[in-house]
PDB file of N, CA and C in Angstrom:
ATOM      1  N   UNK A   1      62.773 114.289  87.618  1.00  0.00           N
ATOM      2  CA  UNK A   1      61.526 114.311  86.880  1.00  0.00           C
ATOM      3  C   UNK A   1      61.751 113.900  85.430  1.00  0.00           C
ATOM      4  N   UNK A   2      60.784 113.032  85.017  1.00  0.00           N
ATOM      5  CA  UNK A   2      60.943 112.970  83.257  1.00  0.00           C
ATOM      6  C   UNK A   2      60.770 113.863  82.570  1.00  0.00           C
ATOM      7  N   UNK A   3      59.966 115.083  82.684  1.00  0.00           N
ATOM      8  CA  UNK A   3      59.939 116.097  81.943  1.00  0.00           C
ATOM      9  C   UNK A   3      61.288 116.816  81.901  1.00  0.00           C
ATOM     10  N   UNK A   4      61.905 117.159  82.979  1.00  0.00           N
ATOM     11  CA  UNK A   4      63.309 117.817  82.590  1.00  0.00           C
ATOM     12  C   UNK A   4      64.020 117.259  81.347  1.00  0.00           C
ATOM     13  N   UNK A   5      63.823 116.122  80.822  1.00  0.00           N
ATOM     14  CA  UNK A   5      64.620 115.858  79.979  1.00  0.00           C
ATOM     15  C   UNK A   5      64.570 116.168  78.671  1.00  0.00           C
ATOM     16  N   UNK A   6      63.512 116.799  78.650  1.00  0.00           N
ATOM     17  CA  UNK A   6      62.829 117.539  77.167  1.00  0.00           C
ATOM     18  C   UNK A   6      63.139 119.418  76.988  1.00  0.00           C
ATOM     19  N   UNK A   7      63.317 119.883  76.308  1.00  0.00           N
ATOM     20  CA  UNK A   7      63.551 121.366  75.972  1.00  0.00           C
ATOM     21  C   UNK A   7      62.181 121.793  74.865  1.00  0.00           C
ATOM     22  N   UNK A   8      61.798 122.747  75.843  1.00  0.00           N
ATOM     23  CA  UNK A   8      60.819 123.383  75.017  1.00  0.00           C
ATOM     24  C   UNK A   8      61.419 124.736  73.979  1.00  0.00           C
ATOM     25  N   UNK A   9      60.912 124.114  72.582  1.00  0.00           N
ATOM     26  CA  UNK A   9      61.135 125.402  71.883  1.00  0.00           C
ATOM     27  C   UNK A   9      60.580 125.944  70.951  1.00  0.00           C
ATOM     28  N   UNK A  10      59.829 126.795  70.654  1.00  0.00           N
ATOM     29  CA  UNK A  10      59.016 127.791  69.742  1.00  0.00           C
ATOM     30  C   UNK A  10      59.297 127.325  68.243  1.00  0.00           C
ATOM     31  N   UNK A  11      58.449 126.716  67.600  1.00  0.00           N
ATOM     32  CA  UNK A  11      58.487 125.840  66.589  1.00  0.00           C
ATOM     33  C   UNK A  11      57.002 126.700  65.845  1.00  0.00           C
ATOM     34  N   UNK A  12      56.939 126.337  64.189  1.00  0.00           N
ATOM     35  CA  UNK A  12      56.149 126.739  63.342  1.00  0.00           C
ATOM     36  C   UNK A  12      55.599 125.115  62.428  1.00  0.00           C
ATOM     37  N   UNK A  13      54.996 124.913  63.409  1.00  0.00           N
ATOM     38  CA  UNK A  13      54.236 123.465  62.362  1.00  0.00           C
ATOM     39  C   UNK A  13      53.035 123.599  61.298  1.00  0.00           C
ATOM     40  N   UNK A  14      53.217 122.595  60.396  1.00  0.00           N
ATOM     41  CA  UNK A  14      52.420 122.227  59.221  1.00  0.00           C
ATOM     42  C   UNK A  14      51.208 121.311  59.633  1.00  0.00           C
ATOM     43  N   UNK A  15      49.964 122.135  59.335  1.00  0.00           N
ATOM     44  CA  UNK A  15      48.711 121.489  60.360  1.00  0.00           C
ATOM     45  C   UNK A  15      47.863 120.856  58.913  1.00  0.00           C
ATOM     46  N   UNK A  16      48.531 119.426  58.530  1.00  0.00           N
ATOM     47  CA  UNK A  16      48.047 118.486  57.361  1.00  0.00           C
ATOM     48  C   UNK A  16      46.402 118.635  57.427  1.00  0.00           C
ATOM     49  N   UNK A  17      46.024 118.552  58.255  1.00  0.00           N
ATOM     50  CA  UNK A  17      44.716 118.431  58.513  1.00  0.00           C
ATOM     51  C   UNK A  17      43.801 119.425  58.051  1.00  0.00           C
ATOM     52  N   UNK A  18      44.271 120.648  57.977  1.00  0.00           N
ATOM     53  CA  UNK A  18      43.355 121.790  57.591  1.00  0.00           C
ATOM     54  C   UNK A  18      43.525 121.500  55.987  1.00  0.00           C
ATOM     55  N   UNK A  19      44.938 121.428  55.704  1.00  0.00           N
ATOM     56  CA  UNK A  19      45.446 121.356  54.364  1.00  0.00           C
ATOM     57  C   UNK A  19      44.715 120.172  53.839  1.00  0.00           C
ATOM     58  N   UNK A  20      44.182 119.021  53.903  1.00  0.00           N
ATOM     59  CA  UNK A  20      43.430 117.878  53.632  1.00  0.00           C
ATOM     60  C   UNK A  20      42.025 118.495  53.535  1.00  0.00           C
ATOM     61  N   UNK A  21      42.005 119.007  54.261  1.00  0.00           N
ATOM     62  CA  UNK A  21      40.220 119.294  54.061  1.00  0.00           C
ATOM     63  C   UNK A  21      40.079 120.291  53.382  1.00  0.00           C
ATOM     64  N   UNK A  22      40.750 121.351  53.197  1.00  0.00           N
ATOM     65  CA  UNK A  22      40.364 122.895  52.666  1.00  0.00           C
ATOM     66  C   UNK A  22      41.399 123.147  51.430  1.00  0.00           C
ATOM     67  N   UNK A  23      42.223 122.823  51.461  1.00  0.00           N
ATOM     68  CA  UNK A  23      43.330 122.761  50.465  1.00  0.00           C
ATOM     69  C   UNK A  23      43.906 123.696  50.696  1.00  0.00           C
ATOM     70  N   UNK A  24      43.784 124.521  51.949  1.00  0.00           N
ATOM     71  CA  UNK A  24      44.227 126.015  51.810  1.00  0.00           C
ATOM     72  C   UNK A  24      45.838 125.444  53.300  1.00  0.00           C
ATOM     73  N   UNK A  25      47.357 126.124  53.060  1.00  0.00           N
ATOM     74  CA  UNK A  25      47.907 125.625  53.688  1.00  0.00           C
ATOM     75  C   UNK A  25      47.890 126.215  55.111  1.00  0.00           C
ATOM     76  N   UNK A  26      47.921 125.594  56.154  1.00  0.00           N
ATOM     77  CA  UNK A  26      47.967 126.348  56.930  1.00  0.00           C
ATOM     78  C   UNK A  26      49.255 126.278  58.199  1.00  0.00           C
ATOM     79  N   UNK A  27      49.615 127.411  59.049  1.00  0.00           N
ATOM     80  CA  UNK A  27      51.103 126.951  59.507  1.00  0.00           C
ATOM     81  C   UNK A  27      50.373 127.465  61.293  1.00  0.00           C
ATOM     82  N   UNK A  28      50.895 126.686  62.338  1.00  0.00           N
ATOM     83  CA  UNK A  28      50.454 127.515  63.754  1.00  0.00           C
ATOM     84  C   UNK A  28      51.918 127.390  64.455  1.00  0.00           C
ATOM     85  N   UNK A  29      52.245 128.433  65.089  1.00  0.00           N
ATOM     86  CA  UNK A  29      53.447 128.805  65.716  1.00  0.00           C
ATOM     87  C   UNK A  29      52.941 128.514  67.394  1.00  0.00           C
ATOM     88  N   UNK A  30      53.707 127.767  67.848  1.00  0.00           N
ATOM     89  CA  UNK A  30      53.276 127.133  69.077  1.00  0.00           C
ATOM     90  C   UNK A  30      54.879 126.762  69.628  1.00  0.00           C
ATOM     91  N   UNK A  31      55.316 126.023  71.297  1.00  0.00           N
ATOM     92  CA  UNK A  31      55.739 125.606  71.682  1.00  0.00           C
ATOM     93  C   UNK A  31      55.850 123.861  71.616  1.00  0.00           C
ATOM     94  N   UNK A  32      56.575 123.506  71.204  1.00  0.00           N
ATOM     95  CA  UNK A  32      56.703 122.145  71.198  1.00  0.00           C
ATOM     96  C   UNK A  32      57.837 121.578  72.222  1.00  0.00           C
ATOM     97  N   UNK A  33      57.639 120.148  72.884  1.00  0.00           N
ATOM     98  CA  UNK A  33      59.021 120.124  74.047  1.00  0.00           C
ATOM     99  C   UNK A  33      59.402 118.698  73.684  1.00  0.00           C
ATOM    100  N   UNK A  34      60.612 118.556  72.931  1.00  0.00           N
ATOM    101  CA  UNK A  34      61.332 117.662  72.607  1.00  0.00           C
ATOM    102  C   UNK A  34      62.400 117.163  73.049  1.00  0.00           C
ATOM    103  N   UNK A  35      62.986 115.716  73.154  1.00  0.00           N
ATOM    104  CA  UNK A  35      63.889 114.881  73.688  1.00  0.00           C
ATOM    105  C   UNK A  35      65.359 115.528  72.679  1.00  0.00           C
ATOM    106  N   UNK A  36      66.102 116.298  73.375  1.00  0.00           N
ATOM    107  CA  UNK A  36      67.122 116.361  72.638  1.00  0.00           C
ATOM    108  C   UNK A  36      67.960 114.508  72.004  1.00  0.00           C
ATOM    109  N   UNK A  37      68.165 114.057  72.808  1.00  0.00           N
ATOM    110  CA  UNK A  37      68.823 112.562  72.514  1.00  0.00           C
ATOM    111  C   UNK A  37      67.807 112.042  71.178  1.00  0.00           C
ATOM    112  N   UNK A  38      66.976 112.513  70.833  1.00  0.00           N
ATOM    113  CA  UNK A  38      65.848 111.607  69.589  1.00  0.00           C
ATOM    114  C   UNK A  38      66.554 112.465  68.480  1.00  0.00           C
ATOM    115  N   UNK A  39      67.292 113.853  68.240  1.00  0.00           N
ATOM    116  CA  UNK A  39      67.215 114.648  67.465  1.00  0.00           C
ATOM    117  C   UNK A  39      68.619 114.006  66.353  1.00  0.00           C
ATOM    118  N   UNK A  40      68.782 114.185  65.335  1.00  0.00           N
ATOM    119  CA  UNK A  40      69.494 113.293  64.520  1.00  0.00           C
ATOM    120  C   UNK A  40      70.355 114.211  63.802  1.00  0.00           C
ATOM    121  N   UNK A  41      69.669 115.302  63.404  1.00  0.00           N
ATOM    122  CA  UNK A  41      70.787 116.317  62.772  1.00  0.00           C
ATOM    123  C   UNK A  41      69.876 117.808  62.866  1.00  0.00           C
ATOM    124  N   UNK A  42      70.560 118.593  62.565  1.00  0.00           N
ATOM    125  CA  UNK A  42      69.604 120.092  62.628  1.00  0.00           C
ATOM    126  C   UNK A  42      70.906 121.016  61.591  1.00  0.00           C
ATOM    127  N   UNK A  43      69.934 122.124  61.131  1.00  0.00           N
ATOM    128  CA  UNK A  43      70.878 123.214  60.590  1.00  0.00           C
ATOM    129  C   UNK A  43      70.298 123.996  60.503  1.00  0.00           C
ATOM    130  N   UNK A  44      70.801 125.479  60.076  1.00  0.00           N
ATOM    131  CA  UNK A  44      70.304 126.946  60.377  1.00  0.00           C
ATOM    132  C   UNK A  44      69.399 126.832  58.878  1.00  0.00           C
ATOM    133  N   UNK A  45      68.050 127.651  58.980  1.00  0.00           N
ATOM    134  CA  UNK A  45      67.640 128.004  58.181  1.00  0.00           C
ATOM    135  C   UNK A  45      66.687 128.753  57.609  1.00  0.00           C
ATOM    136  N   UNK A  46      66.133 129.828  57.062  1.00  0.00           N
ATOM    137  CA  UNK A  46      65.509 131.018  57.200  1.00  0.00           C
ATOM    138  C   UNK A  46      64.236 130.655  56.350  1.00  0.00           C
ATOM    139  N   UNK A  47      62.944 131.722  57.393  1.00  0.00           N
ATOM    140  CA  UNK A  47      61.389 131.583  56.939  1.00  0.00           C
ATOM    141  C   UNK A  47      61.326 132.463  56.052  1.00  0.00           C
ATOM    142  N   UNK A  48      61.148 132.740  54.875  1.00  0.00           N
ATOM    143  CA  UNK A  48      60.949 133.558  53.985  1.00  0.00           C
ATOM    144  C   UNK A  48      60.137 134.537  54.498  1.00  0.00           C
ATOM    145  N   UNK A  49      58.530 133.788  54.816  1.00  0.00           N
ATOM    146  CA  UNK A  49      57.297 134.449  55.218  1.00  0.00           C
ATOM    147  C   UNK A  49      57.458 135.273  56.519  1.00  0.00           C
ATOM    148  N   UNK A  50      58.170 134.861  57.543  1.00  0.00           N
ATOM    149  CA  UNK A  50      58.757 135.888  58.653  1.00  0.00           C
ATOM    150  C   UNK A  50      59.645 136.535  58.294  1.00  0.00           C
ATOM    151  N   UNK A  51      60.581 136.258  57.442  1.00  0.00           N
ATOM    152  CA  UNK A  51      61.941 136.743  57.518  1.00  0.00           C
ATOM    153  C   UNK A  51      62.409 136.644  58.626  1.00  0.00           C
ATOM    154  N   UNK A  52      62.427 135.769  58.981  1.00  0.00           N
ATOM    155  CA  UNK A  52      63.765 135.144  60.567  1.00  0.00           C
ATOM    156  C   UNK A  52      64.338 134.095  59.869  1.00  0.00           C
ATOM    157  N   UNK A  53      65.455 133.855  60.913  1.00  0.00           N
ATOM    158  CA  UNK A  53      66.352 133.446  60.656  1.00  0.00           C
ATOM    159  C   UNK A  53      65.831 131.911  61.679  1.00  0.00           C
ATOM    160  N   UNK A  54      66.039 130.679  61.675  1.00  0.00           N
ATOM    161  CA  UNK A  54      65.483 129.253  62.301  1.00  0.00           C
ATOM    162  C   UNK A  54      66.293 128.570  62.042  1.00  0.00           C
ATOM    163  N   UNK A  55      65.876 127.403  62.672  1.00  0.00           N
ATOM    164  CA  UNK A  55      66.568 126.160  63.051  1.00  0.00           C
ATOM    165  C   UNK A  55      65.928 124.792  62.805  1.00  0.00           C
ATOM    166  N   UNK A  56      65.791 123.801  61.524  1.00  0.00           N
ATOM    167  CA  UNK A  56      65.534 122.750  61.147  1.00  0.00           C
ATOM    168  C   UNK A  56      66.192 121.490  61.542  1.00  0.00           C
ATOM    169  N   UNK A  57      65.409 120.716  62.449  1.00  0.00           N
ATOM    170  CA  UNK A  57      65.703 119.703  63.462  1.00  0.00           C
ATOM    171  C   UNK A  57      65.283 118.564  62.600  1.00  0.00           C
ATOM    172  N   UNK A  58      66.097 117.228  62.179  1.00  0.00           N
ATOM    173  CA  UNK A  58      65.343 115.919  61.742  1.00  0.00           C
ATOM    174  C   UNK A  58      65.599 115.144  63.278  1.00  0.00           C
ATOM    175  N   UNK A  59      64.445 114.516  63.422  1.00  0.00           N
ATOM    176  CA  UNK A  59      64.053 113.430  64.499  1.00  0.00           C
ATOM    177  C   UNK A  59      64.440 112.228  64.150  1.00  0.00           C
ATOM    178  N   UNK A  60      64.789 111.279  64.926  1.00  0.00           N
ATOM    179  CA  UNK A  60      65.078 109.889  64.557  1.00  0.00           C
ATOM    180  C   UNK A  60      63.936 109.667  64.250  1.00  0.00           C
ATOM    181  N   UNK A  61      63.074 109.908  64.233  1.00  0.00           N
ATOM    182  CA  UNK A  61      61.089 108.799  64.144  1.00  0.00           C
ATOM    183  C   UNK A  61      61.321 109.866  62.420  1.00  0.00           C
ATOM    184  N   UNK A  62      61.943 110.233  62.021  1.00  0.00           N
ATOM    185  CA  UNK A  62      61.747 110.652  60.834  1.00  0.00           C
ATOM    186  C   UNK A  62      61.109 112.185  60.412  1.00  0.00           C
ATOM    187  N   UNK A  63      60.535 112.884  61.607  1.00  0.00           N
ATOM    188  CA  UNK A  63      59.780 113.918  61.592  1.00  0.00           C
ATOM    189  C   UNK A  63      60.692 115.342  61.642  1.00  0.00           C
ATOM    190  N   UNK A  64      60.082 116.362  60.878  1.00  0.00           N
ATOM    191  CA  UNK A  64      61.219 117.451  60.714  1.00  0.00           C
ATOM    192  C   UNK A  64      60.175 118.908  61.222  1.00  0.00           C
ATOM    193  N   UNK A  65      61.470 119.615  61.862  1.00  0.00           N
ATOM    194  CA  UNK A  65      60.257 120.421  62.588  1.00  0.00           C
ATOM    195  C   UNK A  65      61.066 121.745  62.015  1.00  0.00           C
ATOM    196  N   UNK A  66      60.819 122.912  62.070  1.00  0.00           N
ATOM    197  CA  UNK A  66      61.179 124.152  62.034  1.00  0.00           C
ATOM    198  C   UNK A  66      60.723 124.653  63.249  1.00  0.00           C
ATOM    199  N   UNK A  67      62.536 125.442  63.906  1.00  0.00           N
ATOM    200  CA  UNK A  67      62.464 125.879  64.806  1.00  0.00           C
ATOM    201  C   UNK A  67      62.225 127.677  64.902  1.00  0.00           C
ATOM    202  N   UNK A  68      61.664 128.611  65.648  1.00  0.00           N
ATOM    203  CA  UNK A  68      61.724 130.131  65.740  1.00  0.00           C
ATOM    204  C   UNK A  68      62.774 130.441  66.158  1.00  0.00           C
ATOM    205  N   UNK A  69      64.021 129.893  66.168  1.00  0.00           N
ATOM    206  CA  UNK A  69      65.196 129.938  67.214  1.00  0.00           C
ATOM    207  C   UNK A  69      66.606 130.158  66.468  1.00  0.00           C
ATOM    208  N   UNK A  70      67.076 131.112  66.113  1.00  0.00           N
ATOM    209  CA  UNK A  70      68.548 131.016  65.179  1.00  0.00           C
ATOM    210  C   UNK A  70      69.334 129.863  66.013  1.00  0.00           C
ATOM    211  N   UNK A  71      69.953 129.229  64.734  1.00  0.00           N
ATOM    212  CA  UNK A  71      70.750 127.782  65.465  1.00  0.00           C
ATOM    213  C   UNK A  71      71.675 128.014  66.498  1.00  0.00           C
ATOM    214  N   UNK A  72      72.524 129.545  67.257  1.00  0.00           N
ATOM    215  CA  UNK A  72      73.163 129.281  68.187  1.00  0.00           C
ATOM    216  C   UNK A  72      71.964 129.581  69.570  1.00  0.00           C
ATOM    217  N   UNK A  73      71.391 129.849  69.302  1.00  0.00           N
ATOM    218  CA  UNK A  73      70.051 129.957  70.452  1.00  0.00           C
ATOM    219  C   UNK A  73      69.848 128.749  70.787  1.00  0.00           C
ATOM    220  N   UNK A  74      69.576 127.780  69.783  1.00  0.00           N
ATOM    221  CA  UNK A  74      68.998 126.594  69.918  1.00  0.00           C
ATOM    222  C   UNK A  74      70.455 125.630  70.437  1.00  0.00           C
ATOM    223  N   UNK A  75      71.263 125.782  70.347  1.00  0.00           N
ATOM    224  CA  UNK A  75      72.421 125.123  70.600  1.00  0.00           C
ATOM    225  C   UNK A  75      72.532 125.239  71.937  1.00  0.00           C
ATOM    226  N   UNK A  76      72.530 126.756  71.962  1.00  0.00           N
ATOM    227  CA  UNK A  76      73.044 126.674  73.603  1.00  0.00           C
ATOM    228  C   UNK A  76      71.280 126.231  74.599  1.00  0.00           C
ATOM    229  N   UNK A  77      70.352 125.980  73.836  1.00  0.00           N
ATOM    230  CA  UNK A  77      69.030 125.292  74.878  1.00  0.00           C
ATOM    231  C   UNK A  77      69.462 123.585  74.866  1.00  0.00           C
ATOM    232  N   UNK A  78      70.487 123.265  73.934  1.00  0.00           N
ATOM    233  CA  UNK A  78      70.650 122.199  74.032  1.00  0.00           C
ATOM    234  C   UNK A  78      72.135 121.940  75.091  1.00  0.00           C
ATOM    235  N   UNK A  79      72.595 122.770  74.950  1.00  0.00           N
ATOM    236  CA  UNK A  79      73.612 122.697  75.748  1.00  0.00           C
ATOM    237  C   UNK A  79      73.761 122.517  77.229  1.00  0.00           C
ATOM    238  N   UNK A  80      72.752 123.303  77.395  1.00  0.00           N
ATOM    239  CA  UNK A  80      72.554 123.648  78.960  1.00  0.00           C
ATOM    240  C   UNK A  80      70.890 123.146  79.366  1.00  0.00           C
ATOM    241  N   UNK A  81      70.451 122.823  78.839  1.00  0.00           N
ATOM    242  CA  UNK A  81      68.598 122.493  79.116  1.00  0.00           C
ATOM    243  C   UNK A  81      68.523 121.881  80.336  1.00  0.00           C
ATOM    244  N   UNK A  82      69.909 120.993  80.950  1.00  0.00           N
ATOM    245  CA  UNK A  82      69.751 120.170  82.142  1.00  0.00           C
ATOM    246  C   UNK A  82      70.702 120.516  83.334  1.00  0.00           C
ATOM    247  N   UNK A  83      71.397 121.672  82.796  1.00  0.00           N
ATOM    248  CA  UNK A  83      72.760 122.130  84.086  1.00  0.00           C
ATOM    249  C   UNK A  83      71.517 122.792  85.025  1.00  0.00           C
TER     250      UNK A  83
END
C-alpha cells in the first residue's frame, strides 16, 4: 500500500490563516502523516507553552513542523514505521 510509507505523528501547527485575518495567533494540535524519506534534518526541542519536551522536523519542500513526540520516540517511529 502507499500509505504504509508515511508515519503518522502528533504535531502542533501554525494555522496562518486565522493569524491573517484576526491577528490573534493561533496553534491546533492534530495528527499529521509524513514521508519519512522527504525529512532533511530534525532535532529535540521544547514547547514552552506545554512544557513538553518535541521534536522539530525540516522537510525537503522547505516546511518545518513541530513534533508532540520527544526525539527518541520519534526516532524509533522512524525506525521501525515499516518492519
Amino acid at each position: 500500500m502507499f500509505t504504509d510509507r508515511f508515519i503518522k505523528v502528533p504535531s502542533r501547527i501554525y494555522n496562518s490563516k486565522v493569524k491573517d485575518l484576526t491577528g490573534v495567533e493561533d496553534l491546533i494540535d492534530t495528527d499529521i502523516s509524513i514521508l519519512p524519506m522527504e525529512i532533511s534534518e530534525y532535532y529535540s526541542s521544547f514547547d514552552d507553552d506545554l512544557q513538553i519536551e518535541g521534536t522539530q522536523i525540516f522537510m525537503k519542500n522547505g516546511e518545518s513542523l513541530w513534533l508532540r513526540l520527544p526525539i527518541d520516540e520519534f526516532e524509533k517511529l522512524l525506525n521501525h514505521h515499516q518492519k
